[in-house]
PDB file of N, CA and C in Angstrom:
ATOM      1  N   UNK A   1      80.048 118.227 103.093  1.00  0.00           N
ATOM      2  CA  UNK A   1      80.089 117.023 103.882  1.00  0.00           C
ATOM      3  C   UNK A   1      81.188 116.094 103.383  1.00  0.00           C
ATOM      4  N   UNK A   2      81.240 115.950 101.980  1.00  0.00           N
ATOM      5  CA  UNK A   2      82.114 115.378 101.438  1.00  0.00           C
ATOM      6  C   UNK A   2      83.778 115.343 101.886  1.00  0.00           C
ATOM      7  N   UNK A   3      84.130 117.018 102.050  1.00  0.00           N
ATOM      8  CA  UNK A   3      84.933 117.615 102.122  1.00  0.00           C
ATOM      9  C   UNK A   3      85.515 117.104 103.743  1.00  0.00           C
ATOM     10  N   UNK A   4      84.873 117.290 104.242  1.00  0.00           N
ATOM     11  CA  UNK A   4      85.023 116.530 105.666  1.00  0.00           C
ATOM     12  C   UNK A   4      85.446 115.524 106.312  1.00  0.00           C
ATOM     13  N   UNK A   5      84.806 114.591 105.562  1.00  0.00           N
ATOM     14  CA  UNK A   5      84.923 113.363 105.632  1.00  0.00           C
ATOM     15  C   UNK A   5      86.775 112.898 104.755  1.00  0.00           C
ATOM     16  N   UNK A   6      87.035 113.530 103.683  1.00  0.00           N
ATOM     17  CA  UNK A   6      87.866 113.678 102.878  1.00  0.00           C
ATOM     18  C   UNK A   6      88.778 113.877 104.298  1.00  0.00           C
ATOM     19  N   UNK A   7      88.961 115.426 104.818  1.00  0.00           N
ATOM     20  CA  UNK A   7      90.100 115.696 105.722  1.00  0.00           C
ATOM     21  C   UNK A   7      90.133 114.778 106.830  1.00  0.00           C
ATOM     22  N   UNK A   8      89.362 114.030 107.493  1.00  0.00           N
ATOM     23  CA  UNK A   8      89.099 113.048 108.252  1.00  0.00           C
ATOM     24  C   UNK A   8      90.266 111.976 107.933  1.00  0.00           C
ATOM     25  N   UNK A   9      89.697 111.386 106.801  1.00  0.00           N
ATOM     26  CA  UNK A   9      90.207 110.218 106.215  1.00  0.00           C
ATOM     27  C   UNK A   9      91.999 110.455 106.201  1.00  0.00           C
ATOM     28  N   UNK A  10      92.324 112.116 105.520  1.00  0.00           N
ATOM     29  CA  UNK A  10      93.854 112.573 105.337  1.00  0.00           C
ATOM     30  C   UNK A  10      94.202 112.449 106.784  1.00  0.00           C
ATOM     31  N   UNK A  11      94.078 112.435 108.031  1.00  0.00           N
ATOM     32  CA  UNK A  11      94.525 113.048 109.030  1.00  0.00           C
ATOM     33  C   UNK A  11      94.372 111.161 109.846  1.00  0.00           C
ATOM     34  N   UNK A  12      93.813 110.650 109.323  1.00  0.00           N
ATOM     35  CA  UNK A  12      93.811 109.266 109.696  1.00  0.00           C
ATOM     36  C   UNK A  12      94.772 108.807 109.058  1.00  0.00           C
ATOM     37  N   UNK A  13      94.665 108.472 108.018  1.00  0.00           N
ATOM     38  CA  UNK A  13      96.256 108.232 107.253  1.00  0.00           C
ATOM     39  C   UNK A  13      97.736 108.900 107.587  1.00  0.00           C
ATOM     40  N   UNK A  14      97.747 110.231 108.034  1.00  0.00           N
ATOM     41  CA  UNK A  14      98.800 110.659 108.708  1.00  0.00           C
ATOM     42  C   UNK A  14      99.137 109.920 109.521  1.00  0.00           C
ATOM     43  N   UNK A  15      97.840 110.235 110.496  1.00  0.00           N
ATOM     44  CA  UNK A  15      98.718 109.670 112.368  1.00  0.00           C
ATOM     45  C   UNK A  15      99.081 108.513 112.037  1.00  0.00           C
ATOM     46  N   UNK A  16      98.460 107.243 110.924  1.00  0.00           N
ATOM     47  CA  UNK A  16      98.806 105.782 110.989  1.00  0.00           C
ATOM     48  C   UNK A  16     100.253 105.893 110.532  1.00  0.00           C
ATOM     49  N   UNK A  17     100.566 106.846 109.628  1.00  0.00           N
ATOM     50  CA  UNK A  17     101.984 107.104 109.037  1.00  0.00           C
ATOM     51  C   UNK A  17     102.691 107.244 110.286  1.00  0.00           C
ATOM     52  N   UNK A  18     102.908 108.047 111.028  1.00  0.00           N
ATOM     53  CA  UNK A  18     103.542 109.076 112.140  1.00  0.00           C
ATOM     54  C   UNK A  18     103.938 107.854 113.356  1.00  0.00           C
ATOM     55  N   UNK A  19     102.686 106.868 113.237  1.00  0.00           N
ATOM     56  CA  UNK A  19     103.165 105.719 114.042  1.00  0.00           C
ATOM     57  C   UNK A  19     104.097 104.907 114.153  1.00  0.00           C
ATOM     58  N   UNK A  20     103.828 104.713 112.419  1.00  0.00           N
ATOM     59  CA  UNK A  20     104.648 103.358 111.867  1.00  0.00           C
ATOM     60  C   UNK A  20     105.991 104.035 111.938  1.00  0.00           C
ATOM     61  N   UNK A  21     106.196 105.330 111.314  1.00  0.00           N
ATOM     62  CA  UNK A  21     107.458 105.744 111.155  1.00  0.00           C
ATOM     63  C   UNK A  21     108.454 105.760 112.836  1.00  0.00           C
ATOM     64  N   UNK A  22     107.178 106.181 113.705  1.00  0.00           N
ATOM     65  CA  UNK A  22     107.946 106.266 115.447  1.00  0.00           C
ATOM     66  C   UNK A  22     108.363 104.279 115.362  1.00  0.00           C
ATOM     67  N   UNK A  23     107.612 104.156 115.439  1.00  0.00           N
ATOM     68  CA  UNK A  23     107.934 102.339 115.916  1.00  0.00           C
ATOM     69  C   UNK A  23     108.833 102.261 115.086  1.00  0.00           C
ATOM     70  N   UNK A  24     109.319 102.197 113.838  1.00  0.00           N
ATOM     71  CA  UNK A  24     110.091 101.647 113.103  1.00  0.00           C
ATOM     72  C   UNK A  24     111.924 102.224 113.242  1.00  0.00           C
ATOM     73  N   UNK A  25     111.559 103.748 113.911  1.00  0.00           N
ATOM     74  CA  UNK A  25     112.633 104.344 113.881  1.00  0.00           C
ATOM     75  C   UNK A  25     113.357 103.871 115.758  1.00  0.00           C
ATOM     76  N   UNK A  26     112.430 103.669 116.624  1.00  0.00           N
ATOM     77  CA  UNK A  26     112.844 103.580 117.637  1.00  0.00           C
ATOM     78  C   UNK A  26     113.839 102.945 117.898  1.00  0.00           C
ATOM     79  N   UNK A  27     114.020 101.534 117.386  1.00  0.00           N
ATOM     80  CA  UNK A  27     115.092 100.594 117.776  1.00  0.00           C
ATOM     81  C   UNK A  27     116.451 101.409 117.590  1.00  0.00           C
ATOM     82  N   UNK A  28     116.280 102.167 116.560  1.00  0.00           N
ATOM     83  CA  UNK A  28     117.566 102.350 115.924  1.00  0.00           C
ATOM     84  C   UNK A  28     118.102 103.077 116.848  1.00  0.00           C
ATOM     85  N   UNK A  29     117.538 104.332 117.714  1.00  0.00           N
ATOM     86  CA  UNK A  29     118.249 104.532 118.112  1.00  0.00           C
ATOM     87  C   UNK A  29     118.433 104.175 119.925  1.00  0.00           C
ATOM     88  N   UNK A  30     118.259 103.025 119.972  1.00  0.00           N
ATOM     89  CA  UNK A  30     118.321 102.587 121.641  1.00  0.00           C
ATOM     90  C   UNK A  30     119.932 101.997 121.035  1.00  0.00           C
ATOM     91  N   UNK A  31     120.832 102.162 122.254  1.00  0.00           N
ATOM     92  CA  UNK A  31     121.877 101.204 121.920  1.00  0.00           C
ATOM     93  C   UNK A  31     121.983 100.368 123.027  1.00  0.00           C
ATOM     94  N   UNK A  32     122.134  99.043 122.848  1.00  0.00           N
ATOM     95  CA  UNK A  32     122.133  97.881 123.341  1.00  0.00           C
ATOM     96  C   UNK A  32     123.024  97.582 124.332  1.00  0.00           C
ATOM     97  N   UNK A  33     123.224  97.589 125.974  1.00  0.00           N
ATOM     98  CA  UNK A  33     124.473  97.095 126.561  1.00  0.00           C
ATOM     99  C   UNK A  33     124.708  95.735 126.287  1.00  0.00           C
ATOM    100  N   UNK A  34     126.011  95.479 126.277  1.00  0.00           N
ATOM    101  CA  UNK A  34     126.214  94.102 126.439  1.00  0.00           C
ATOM    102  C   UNK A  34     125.828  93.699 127.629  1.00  0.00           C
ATOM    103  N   UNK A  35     125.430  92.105 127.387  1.00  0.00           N
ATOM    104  CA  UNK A  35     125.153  91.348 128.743  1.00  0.00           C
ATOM    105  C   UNK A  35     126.424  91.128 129.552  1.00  0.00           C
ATOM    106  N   UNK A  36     126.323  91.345 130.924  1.00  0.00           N
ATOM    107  CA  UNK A  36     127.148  91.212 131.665  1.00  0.00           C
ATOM    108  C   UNK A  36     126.823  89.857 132.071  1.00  0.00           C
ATOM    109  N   UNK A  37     128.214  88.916 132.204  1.00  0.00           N
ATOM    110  CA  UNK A  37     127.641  88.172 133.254  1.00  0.00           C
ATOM    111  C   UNK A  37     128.054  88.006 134.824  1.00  0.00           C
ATOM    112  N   UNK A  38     127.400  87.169 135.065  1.00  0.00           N
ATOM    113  CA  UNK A  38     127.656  87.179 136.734  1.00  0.00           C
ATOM    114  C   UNK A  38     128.672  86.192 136.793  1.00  0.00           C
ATOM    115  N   UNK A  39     129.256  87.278 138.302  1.00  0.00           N
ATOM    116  CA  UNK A  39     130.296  87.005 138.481  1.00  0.00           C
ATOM    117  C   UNK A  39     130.127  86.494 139.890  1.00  0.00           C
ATOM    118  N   UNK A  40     131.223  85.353 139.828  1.00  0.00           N
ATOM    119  CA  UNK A  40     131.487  84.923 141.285  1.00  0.00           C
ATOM    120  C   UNK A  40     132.033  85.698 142.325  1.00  0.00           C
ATOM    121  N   UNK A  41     131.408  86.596 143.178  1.00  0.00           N
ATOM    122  CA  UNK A  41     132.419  87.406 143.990  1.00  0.00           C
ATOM    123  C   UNK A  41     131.836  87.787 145.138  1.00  0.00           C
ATOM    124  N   UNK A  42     132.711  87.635 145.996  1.00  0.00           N
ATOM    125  CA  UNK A  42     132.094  87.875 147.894  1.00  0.00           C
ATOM    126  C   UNK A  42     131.344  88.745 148.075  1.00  0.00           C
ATOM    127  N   UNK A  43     130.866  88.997 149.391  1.00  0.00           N
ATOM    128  CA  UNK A  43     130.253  90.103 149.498  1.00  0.00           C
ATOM    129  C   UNK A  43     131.054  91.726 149.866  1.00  0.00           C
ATOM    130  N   UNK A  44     132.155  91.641 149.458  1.00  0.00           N
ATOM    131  CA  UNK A  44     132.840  92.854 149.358  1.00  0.00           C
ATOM    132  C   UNK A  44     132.901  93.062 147.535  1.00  0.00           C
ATOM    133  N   UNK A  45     132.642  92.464 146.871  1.00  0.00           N
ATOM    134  CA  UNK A  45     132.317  92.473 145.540  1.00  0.00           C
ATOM    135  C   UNK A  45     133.483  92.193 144.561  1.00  0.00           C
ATOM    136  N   UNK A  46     134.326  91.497 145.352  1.00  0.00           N
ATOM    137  CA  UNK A  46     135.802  90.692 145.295  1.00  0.00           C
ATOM    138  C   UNK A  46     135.577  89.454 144.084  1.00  0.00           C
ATOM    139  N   UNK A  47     136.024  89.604 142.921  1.00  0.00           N
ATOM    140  CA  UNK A  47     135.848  88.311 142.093  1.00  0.00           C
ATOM    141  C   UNK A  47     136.784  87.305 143.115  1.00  0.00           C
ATOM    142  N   UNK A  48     136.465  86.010 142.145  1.00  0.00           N
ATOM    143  CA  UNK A  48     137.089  84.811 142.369  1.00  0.00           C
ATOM    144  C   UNK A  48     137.984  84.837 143.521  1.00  0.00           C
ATOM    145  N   UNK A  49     137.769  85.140 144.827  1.00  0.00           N
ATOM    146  CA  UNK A  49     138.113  84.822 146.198  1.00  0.00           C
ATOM    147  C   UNK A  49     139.489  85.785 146.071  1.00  0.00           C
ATOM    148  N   UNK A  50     139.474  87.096 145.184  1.00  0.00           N
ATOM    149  CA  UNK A  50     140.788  87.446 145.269  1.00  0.00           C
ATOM    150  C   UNK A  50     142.268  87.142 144.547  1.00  0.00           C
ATOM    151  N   UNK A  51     141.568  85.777 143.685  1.00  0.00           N
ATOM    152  CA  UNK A  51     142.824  85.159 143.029  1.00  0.00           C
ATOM    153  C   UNK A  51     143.230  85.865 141.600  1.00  0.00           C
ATOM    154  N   UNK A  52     144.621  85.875 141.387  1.00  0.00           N
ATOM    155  CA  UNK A  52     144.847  86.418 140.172  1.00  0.00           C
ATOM    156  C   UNK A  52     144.425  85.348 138.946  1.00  0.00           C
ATOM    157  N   UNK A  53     143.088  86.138 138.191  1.00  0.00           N
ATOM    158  CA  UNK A  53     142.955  85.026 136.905  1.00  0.00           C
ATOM    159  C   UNK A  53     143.921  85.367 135.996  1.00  0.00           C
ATOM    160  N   UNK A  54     144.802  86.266 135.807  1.00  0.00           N
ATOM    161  CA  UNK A  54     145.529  86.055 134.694  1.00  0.00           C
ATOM    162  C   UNK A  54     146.811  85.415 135.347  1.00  0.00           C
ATOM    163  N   UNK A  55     147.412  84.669 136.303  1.00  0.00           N
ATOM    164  CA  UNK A  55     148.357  84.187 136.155  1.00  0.00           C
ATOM    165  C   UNK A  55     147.859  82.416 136.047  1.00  0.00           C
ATOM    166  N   UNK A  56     146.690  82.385 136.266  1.00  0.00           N
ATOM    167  CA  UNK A  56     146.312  80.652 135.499  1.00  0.00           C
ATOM    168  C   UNK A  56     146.854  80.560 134.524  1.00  0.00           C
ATOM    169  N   UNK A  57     146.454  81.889 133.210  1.00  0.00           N
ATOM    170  CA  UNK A  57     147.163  81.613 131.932  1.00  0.00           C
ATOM    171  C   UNK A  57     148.980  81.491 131.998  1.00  0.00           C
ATOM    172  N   UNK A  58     149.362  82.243 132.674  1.00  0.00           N
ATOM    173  CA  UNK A  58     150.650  82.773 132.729  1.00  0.00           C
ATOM    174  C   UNK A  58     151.895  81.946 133.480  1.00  0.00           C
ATOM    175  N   UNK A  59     151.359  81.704 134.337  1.00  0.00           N
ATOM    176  CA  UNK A  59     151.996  80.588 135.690  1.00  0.00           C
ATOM    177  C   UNK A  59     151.730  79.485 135.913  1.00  0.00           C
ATOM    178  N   UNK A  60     150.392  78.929 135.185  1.00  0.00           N
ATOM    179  CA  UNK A  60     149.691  77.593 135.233  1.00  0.00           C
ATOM    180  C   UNK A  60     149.200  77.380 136.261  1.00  0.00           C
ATOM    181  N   UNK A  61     149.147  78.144 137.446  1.00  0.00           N
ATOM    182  CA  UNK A  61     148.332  78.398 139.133  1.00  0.00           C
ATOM    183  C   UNK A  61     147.721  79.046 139.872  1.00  0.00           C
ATOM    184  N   UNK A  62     147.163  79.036 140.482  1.00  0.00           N
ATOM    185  CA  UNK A  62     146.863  79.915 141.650  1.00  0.00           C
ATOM    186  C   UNK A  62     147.647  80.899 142.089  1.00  0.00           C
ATOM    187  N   UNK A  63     147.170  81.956 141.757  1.00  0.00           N
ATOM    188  CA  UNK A  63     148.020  82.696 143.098  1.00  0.00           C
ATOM    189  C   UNK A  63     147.022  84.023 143.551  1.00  0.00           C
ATOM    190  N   UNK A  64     147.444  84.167 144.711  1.00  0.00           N
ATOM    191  CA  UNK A  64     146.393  85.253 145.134  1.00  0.00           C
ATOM    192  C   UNK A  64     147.133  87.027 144.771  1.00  0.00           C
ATOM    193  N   UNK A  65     145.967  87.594 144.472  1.00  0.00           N
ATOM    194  CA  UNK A  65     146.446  88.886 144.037  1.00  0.00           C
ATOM    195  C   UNK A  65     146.299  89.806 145.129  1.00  0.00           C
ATOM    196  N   UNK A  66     146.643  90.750 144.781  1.00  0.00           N
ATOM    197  CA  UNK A  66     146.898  92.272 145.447  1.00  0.00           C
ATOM    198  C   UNK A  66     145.781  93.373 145.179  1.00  0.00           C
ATOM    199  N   UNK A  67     144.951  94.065 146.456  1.00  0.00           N
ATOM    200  CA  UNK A  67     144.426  94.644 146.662  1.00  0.00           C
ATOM    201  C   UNK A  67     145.437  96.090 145.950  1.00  0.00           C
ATOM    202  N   UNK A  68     146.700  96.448 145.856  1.00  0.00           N
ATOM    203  CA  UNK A  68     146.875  97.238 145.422  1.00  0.00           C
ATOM    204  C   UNK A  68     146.788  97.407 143.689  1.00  0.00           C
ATOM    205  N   UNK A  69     147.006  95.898 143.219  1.00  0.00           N
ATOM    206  CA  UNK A  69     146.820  95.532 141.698  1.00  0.00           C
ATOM    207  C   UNK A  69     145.462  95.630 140.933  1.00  0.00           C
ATOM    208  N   UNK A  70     144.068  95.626 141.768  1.00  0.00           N
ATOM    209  CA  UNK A  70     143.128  95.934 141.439  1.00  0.00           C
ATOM    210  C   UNK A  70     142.052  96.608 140.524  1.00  0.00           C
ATOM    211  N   UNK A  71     141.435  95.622 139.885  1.00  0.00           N
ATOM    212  CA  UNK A  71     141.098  96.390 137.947  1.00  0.00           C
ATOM    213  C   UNK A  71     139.681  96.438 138.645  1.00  0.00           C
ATOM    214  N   UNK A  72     138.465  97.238 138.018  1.00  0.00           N
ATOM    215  CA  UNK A  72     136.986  96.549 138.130  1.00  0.00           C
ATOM    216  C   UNK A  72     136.220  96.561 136.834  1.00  0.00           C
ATOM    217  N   UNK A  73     135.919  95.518 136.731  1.00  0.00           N
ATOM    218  CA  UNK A  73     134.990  95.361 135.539  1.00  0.00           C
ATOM    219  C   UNK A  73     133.989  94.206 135.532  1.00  0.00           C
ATOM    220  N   UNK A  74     132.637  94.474 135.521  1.00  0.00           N
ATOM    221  CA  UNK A  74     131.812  93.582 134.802  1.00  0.00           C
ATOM    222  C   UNK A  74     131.315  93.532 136.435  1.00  0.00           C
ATOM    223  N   UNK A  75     131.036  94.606 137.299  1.00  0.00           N
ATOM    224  CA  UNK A  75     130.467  94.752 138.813  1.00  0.00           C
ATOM    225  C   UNK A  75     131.034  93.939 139.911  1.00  0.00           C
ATOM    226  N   UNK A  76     132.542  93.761 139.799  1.00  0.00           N
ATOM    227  CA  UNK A  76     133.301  93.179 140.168  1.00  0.00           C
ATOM    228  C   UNK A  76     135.115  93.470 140.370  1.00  0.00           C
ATOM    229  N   UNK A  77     135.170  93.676 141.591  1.00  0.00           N
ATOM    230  CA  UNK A  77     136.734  94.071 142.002  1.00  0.00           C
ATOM    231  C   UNK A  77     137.746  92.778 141.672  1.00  0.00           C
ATOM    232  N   UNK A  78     138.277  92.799 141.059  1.00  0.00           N
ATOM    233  CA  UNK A  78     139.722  91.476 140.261  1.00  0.00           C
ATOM    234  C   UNK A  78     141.154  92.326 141.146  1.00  0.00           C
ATOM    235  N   UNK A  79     141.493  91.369 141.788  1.00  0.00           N
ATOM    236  CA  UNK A  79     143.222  91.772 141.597  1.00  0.00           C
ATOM    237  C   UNK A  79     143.809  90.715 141.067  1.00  0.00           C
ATOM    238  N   UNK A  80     144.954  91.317 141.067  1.00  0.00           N
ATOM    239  CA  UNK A  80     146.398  90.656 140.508  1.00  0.00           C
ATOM    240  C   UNK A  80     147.656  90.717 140.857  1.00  0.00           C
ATOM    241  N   UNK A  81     148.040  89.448 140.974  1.00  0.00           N
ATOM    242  CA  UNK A  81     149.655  89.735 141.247  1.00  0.00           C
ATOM    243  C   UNK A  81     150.488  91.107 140.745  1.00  0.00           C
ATOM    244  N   UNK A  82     150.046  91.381 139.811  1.00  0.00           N
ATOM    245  CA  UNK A  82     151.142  92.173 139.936  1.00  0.00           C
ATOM    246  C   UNK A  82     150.880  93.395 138.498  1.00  0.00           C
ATOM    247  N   UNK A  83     151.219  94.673 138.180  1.00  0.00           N
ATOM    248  CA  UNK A  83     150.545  95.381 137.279  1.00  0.00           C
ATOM    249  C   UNK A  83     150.371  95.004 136.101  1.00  0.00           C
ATOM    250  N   UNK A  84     151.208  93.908 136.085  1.00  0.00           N
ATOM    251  CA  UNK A  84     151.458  93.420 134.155  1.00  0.00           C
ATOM    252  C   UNK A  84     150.044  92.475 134.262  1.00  0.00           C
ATOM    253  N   UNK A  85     150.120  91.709 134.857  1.00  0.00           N
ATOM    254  CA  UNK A  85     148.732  91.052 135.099  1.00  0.00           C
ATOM    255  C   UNK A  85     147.648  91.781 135.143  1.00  0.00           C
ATOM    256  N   UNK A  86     147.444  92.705 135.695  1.00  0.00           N
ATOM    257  CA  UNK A  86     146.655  93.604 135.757  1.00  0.00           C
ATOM    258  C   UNK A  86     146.023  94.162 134.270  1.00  0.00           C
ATOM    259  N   UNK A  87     147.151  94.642 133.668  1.00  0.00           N
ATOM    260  CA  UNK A  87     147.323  95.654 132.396  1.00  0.00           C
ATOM    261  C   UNK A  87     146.589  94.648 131.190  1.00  0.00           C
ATOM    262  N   UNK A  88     147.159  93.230 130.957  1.00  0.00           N
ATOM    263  CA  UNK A  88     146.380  92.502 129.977  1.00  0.00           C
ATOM    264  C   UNK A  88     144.910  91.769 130.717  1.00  0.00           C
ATOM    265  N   UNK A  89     145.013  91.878 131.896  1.00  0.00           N
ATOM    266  CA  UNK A  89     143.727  91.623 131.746  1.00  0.00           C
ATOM    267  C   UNK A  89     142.439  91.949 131.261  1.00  0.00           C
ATOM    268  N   UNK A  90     143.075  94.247 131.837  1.00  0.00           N
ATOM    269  CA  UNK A  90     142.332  95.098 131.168  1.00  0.00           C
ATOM    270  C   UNK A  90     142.163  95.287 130.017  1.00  0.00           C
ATOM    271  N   UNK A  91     143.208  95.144 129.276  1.00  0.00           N
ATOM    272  CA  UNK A  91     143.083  95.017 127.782  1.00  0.00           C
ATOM    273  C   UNK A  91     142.370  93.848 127.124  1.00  0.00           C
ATOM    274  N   UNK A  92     142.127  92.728 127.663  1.00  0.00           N
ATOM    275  CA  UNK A  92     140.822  91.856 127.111  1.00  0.00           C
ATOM    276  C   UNK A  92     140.311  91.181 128.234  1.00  0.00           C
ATOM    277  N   UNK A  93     139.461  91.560 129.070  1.00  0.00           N
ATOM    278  CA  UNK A  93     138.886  90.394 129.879  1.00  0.00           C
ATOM    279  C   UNK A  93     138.108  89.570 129.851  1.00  0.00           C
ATOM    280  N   UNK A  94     137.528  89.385 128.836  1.00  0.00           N
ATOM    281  CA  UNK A  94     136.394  88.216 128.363  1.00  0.00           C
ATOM    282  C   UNK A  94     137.993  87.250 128.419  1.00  0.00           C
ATOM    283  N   UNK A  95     138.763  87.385 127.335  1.00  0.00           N
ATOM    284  CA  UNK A  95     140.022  86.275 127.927  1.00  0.00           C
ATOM    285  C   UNK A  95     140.182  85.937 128.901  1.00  0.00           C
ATOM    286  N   UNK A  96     140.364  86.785 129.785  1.00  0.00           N
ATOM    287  CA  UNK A  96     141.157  86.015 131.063  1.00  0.00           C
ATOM    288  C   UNK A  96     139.814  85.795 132.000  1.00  0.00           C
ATOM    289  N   UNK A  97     138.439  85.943 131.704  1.00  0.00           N
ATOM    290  CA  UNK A  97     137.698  86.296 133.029  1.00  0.00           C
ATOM    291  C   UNK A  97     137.297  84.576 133.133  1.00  0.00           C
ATOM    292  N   UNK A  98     137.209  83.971 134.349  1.00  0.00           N
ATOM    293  CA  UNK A  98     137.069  82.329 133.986  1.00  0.00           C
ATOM    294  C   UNK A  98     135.588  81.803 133.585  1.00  0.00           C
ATOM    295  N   UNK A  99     135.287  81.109 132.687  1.00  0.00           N
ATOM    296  CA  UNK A  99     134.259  80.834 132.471  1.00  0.00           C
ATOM    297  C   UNK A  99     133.253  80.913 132.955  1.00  0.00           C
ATOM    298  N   UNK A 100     131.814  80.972 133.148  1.00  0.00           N
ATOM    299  CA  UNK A 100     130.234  80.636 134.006  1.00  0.00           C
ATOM    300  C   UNK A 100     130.297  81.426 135.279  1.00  0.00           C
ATOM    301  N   UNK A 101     131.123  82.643 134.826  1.00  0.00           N
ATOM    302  CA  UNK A 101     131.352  83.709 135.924  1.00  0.00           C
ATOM    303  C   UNK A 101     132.302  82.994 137.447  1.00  0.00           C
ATOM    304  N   UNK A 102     132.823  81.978 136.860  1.00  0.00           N
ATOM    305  CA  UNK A 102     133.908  81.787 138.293  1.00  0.00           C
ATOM    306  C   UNK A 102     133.145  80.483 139.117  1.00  0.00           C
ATOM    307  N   UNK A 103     132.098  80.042 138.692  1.00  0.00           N
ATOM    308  CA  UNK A 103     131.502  79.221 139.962  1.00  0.00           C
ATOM    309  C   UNK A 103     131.489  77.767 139.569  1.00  0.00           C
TER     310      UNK A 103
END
């Protein structure tokens, strides 16, 4: 009877092990997306009305971009004047993307 109770007790202590070890290991391996944020963009899924955000930095203005210049990132179609605009935007767009998603 003793004996019983003994393997009982071992096999309770396992599974509590087997738990802790699942919960503890899980996080590790989920990997985290970054938060996207929202973006201002029509219902063709057009950021900021079409305008090139990297020539604000570049030109100090407005200007509207080109459907052929067209990057997508962050669930959102961006053009740009022109490929160079294009090219650094892709290379960092948290830079050039305009603040509070455009609105």
């Amino acid at each position: 009877m003793n004996n019983m109770k003994s393997n009982r007790v071992k096999k309770g202590i396992l599974l509590v092990l087997s738990a802790a070890f699942l919960i503890v290991s899980l996080p590790a391996g989920i990997k985290a997306e970054p938060l996207k944020k929202k973006i201002n963009s029509d219902i063709f899924g057009v950021a900021i009305k079409g305008y090139d955000t990297v020539a604000y930095f570049t030109e100090g203005r407005a200007v509207k971009g080109k459907r052929e210049f067209a990057f997508s990132w962050n669930d959102a179609e961006w053009y740009f004047a022109s490929a160079e605009n294009r090219d650094l935007f892709a290379a960092d767009p948290e830079h050039y993307a305009p603040k509070y998603g455009g609105y």
